[in-house]
PDB file of N, CA and C in Angstrom:
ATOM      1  N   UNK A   1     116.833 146.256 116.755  1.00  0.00           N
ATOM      2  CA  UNK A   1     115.623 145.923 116.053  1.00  0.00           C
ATOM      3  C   UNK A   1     115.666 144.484 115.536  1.00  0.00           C
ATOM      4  N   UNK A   2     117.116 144.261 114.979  1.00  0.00           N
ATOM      5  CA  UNK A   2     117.178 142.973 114.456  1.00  0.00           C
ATOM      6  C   UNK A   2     116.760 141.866 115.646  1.00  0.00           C
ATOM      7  N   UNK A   3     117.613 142.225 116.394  1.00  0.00           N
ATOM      8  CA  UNK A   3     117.438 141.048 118.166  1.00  0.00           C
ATOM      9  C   UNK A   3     116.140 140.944 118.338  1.00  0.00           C
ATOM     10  N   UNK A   4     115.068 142.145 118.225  1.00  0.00           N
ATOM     11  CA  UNK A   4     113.649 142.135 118.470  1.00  0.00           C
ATOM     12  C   UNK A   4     112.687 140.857 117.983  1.00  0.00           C
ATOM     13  N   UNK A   5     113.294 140.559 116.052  1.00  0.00           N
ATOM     14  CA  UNK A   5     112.679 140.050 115.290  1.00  0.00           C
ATOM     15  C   UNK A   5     113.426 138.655 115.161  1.00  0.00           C
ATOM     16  N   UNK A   6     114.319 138.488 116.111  1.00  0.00           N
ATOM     17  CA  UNK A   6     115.061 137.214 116.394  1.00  0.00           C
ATOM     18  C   UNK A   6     114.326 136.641 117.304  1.00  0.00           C
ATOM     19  N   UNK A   7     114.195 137.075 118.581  1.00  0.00           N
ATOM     20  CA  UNK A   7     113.463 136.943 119.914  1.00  0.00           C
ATOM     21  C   UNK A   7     112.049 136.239 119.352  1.00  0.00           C
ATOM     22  N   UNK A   8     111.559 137.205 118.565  1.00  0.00           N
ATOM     23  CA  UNK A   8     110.420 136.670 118.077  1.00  0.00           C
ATOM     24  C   UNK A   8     109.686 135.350 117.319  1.00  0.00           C
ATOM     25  N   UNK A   9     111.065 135.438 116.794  1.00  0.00           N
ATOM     26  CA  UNK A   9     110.760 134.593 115.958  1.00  0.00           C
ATOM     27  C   UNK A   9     111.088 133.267 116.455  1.00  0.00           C
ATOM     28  N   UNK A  10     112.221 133.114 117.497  1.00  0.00           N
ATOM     29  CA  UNK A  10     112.285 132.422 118.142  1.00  0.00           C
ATOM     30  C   UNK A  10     111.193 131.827 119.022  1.00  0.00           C
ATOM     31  N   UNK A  11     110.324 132.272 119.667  1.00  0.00           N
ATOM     32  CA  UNK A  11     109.049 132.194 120.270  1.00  0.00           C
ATOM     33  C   UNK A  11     108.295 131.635 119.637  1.00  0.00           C
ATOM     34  N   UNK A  12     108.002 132.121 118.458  1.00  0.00           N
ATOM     35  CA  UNK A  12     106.928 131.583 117.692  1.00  0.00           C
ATOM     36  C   UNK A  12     107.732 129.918 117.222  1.00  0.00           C
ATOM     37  N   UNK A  13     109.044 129.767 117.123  1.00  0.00           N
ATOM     38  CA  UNK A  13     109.212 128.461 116.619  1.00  0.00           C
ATOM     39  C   UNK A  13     109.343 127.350 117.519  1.00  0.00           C
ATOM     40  N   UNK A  14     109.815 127.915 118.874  1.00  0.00           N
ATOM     41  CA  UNK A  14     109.024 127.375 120.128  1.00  0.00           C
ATOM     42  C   UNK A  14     107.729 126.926 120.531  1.00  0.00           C
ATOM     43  N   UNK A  15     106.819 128.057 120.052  1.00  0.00           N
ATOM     44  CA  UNK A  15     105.593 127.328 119.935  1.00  0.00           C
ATOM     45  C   UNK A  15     104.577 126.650 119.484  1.00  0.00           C
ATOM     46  N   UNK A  16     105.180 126.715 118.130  1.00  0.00           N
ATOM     47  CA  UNK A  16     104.697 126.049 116.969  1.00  0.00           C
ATOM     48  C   UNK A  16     105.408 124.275 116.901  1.00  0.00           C
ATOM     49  N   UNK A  17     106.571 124.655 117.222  1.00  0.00           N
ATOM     50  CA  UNK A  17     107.683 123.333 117.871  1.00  0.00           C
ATOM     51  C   UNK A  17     106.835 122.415 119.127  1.00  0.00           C
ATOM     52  N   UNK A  18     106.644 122.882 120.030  1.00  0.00           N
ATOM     53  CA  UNK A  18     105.782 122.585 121.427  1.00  0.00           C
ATOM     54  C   UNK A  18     104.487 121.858 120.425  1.00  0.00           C
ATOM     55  N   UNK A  19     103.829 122.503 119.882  1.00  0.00           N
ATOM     56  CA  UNK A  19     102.079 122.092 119.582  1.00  0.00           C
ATOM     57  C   UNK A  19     101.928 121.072 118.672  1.00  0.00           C
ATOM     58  N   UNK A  20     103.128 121.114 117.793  1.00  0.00           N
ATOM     59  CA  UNK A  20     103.119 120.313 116.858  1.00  0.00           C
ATOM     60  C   UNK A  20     103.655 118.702 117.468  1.00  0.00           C
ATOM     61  N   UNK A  21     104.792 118.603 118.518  1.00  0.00           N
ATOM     62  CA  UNK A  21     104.565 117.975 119.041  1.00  0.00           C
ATOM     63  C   UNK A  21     103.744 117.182 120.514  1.00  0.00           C
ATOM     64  N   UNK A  22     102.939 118.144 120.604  1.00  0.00           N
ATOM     65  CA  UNK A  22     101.561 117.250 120.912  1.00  0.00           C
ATOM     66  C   UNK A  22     100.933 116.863 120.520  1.00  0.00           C
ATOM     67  N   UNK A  23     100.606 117.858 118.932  1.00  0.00           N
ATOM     68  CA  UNK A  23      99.473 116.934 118.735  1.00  0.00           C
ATOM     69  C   UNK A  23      99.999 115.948 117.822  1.00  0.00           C
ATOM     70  N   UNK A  24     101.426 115.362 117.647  1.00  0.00           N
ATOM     71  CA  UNK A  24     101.933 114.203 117.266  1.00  0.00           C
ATOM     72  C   UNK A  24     101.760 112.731 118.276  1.00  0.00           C
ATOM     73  N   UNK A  25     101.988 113.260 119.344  1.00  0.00           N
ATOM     74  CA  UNK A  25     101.354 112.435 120.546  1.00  0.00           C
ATOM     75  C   UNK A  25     100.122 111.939 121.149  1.00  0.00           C
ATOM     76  N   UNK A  26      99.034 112.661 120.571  1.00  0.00           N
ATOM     77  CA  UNK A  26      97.790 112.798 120.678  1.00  0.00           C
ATOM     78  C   UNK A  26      97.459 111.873 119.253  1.00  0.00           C
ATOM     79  N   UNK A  27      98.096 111.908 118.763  1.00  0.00           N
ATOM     80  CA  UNK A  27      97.771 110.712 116.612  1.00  0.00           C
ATOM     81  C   UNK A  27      98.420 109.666 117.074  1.00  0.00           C
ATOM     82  N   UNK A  28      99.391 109.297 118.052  1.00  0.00           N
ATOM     83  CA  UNK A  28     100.001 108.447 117.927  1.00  0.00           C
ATOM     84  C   UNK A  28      99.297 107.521 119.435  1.00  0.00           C
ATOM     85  N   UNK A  29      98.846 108.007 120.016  1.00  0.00           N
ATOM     86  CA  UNK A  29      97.948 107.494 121.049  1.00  0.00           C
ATOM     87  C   UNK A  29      96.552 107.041 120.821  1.00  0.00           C
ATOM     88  N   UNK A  30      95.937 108.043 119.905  1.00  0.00           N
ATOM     89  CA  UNK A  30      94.614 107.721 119.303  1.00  0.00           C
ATOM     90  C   UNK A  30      94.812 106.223 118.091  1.00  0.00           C
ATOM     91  N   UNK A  31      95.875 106.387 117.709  1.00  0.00           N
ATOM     92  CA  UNK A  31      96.538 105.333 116.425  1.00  0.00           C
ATOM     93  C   UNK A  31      96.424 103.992 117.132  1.00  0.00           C
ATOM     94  N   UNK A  32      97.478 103.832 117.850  1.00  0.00           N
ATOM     95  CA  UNK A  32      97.474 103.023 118.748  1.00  0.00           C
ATOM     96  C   UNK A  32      96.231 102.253 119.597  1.00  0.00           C
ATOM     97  N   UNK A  33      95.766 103.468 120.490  1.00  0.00           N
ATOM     98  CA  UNK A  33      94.366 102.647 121.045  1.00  0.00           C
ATOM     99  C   UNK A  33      93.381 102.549 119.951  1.00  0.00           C
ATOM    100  N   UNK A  34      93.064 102.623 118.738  1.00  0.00           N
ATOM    101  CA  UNK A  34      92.628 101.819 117.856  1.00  0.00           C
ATOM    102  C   UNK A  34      92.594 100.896 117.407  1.00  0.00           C
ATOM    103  N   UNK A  35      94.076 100.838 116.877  1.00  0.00           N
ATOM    104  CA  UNK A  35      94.917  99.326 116.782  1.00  0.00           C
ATOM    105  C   UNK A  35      94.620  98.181 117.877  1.00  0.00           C
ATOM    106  N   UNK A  36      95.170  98.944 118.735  1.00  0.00           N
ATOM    107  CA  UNK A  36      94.682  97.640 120.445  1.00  0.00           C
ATOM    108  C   UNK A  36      93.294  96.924 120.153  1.00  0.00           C
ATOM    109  N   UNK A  37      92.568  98.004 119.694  1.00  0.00           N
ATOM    110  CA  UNK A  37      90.674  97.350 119.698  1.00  0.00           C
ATOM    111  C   UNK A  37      90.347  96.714 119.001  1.00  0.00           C
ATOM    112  N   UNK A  38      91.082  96.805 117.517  1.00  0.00           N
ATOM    113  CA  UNK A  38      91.248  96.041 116.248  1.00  0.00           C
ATOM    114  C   UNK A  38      91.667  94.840 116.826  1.00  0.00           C
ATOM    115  N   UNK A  39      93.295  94.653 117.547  1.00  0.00           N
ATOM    116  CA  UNK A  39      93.472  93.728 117.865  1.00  0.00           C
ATOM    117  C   UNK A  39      92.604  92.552 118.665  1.00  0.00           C
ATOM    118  N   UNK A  40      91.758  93.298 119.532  1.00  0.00           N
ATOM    119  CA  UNK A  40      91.032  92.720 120.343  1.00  0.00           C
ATOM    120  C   UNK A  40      89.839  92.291 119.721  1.00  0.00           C
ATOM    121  N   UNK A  41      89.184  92.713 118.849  1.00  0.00           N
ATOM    122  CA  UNK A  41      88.449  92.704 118.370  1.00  0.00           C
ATOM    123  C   UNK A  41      88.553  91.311 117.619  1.00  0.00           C
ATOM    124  N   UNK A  42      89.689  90.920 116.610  1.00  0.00           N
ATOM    125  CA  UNK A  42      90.105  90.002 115.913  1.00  0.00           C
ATOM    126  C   UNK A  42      90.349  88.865 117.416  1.00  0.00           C
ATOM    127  N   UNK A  43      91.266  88.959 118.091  1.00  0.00           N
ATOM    128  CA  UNK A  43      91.170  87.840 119.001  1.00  0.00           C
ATOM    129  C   UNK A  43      90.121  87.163 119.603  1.00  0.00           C
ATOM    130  N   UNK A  44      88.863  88.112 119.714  1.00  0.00           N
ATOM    131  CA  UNK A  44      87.939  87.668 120.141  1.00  0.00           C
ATOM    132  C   UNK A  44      87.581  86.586 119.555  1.00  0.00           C
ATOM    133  N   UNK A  45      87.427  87.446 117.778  1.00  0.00           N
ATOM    134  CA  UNK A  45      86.813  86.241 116.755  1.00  0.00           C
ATOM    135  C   UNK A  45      87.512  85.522 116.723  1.00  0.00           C
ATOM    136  N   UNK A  46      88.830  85.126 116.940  1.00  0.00           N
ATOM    137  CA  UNK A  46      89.701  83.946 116.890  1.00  0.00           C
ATOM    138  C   UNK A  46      89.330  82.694 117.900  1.00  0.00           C
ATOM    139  N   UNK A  47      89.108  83.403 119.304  1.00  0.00           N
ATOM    140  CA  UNK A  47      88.561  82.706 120.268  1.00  0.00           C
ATOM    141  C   UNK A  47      87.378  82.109 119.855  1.00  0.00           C
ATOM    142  N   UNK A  48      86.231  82.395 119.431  1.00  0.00           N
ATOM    143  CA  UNK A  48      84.972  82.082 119.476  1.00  0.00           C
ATOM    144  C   UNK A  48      85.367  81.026 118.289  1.00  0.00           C
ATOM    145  N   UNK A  49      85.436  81.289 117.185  1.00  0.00           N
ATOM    146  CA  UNK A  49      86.133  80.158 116.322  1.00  0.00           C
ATOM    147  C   UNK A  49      86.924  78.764 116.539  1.00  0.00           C
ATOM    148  N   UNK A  50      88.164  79.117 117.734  1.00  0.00           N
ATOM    149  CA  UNK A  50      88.478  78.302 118.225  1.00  0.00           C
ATOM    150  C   UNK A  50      87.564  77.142 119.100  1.00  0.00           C
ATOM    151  N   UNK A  51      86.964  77.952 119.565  1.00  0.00           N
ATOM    152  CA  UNK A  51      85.490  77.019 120.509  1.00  0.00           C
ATOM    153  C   UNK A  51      84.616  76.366 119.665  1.00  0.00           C
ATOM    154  N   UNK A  52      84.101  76.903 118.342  1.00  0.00           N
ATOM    155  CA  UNK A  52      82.987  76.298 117.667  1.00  0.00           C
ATOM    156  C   UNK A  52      83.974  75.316 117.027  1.00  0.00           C
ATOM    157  N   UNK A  53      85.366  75.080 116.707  1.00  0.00           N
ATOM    158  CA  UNK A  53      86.587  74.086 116.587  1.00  0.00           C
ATOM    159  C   UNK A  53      86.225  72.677 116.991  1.00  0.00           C
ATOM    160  N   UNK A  54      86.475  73.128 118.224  1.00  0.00           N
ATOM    161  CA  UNK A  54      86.646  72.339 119.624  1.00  0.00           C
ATOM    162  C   UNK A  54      85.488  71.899 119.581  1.00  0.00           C
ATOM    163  N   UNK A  55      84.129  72.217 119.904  1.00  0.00           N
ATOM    164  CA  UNK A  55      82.720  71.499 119.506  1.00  0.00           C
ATOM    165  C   UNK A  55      82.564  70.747 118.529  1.00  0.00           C
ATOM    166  N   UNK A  56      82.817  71.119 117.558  1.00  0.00           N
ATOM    167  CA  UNK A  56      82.800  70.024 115.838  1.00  0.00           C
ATOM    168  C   UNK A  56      83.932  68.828 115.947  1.00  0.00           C
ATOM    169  N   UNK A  57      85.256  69.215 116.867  1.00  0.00           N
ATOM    170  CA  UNK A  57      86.010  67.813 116.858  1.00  0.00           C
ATOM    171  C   UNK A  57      85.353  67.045 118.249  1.00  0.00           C
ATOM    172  N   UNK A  58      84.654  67.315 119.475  1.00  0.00           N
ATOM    173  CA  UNK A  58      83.858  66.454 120.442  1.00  0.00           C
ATOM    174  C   UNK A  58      83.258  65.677 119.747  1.00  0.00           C
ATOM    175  N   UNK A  59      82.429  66.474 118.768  1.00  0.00           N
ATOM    176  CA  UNK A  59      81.275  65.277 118.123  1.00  0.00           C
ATOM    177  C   UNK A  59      81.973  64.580 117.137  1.00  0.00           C
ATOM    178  N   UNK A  60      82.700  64.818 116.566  1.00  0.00           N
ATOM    179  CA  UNK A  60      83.799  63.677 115.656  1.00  0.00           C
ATOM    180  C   UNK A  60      84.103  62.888 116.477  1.00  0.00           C
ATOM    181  N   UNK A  61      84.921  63.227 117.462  1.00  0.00           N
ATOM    182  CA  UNK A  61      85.375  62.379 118.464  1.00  0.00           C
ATOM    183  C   UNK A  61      83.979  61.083 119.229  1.00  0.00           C
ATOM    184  N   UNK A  62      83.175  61.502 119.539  1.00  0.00           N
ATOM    185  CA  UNK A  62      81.960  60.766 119.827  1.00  0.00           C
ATOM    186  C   UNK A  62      81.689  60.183 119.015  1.00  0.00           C
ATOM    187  N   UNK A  63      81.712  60.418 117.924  1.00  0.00           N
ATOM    188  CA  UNK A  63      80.583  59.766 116.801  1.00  0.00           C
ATOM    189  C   UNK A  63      81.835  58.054 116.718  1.00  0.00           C
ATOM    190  N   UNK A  64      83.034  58.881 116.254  1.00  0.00           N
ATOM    191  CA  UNK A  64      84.081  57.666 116.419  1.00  0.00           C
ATOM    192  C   UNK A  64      84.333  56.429 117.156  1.00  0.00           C
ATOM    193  N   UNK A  65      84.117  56.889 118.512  1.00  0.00           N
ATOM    194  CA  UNK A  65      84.027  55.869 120.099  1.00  0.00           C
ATOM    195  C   UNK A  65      83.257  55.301 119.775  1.00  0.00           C
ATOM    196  N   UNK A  66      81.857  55.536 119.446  1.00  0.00           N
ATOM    197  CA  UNK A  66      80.793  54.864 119.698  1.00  0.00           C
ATOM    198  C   UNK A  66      80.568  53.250 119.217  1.00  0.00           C
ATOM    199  N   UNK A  67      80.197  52.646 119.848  1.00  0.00           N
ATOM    200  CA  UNK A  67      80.282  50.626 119.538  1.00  0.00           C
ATOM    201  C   UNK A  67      79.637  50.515 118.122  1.00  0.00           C
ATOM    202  N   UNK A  68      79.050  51.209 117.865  1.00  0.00           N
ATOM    203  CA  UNK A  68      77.871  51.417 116.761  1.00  0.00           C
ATOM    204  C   UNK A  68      79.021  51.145 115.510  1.00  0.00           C
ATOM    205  N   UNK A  69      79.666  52.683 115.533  1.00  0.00           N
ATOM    206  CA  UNK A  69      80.764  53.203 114.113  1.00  0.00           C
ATOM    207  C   UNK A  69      81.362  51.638 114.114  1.00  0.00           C
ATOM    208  N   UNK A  70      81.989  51.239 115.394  1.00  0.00           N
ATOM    209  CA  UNK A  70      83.352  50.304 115.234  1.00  0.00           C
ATOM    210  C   UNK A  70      82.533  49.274 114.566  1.00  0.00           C
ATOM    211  N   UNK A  71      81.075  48.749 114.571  1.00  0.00           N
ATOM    212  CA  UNK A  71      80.597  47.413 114.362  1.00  0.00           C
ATOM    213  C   UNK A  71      80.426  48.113 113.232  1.00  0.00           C
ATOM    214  N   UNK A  72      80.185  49.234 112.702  1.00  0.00           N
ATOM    215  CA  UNK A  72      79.837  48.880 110.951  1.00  0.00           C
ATOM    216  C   UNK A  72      81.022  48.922 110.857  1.00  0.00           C
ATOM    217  N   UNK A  73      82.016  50.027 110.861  1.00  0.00           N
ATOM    218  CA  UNK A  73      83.155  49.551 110.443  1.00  0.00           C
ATOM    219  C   UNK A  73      84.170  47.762 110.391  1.00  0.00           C
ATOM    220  N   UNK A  74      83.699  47.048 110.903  1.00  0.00           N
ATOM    221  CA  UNK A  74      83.913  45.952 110.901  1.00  0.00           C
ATOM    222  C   UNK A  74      83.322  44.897 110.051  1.00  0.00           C
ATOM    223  N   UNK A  75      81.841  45.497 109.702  1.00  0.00           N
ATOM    224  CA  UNK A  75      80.625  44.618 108.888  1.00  0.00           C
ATOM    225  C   UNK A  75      81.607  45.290 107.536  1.00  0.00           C
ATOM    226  N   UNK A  76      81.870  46.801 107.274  1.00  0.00           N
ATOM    227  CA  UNK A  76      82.094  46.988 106.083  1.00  0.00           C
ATOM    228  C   UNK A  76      83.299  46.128 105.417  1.00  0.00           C
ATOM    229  N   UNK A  77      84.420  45.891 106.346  1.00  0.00           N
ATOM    230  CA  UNK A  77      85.705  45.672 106.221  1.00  0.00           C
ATOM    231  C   UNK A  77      85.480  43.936 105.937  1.00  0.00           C
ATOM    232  N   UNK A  78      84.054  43.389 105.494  1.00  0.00           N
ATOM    233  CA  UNK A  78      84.213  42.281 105.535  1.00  0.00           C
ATOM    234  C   UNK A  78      83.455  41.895 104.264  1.00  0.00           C
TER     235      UNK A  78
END
């Protein structure tokens, strides 16, 4: 009788053992591909930032070259 309620119980901690680790695998996959999207999500905005960067130093850069800046800068310096 005892062996009966051994057997048993064994089974059940088998299967409770088994489910529990799936659905640890199933949190840790869902966790994860969240995270990834977050991540992606933020890089994006990093990118687009980086570009509107890069646009604001062109026109610095232009405004600088130009014969115009250098001649006032030269009228001022005098």
């Amino acid at each position: 009788m005892e062996q009966e309620y051994a057997i048993v119980a064994l089974v059940i901690v088998i299967t409770v053992g088994t489910t529990a680790t799936e659905i640890f695998k199933q949190y840790m996959k869902s966790k994860s591909a969240n995270k990834s999207g977050q991540q992606t999500e933020e890089l994006n905005l990093l990118r687009q930032h980086n570009n509107e960067l890069k646009q604001r130093i062109a026109t610095l850069e232009k405004i600088v070259t130009e014969p115009e800046y250098e001649l006032k800068q030269q009228i001022n310096s005098l």
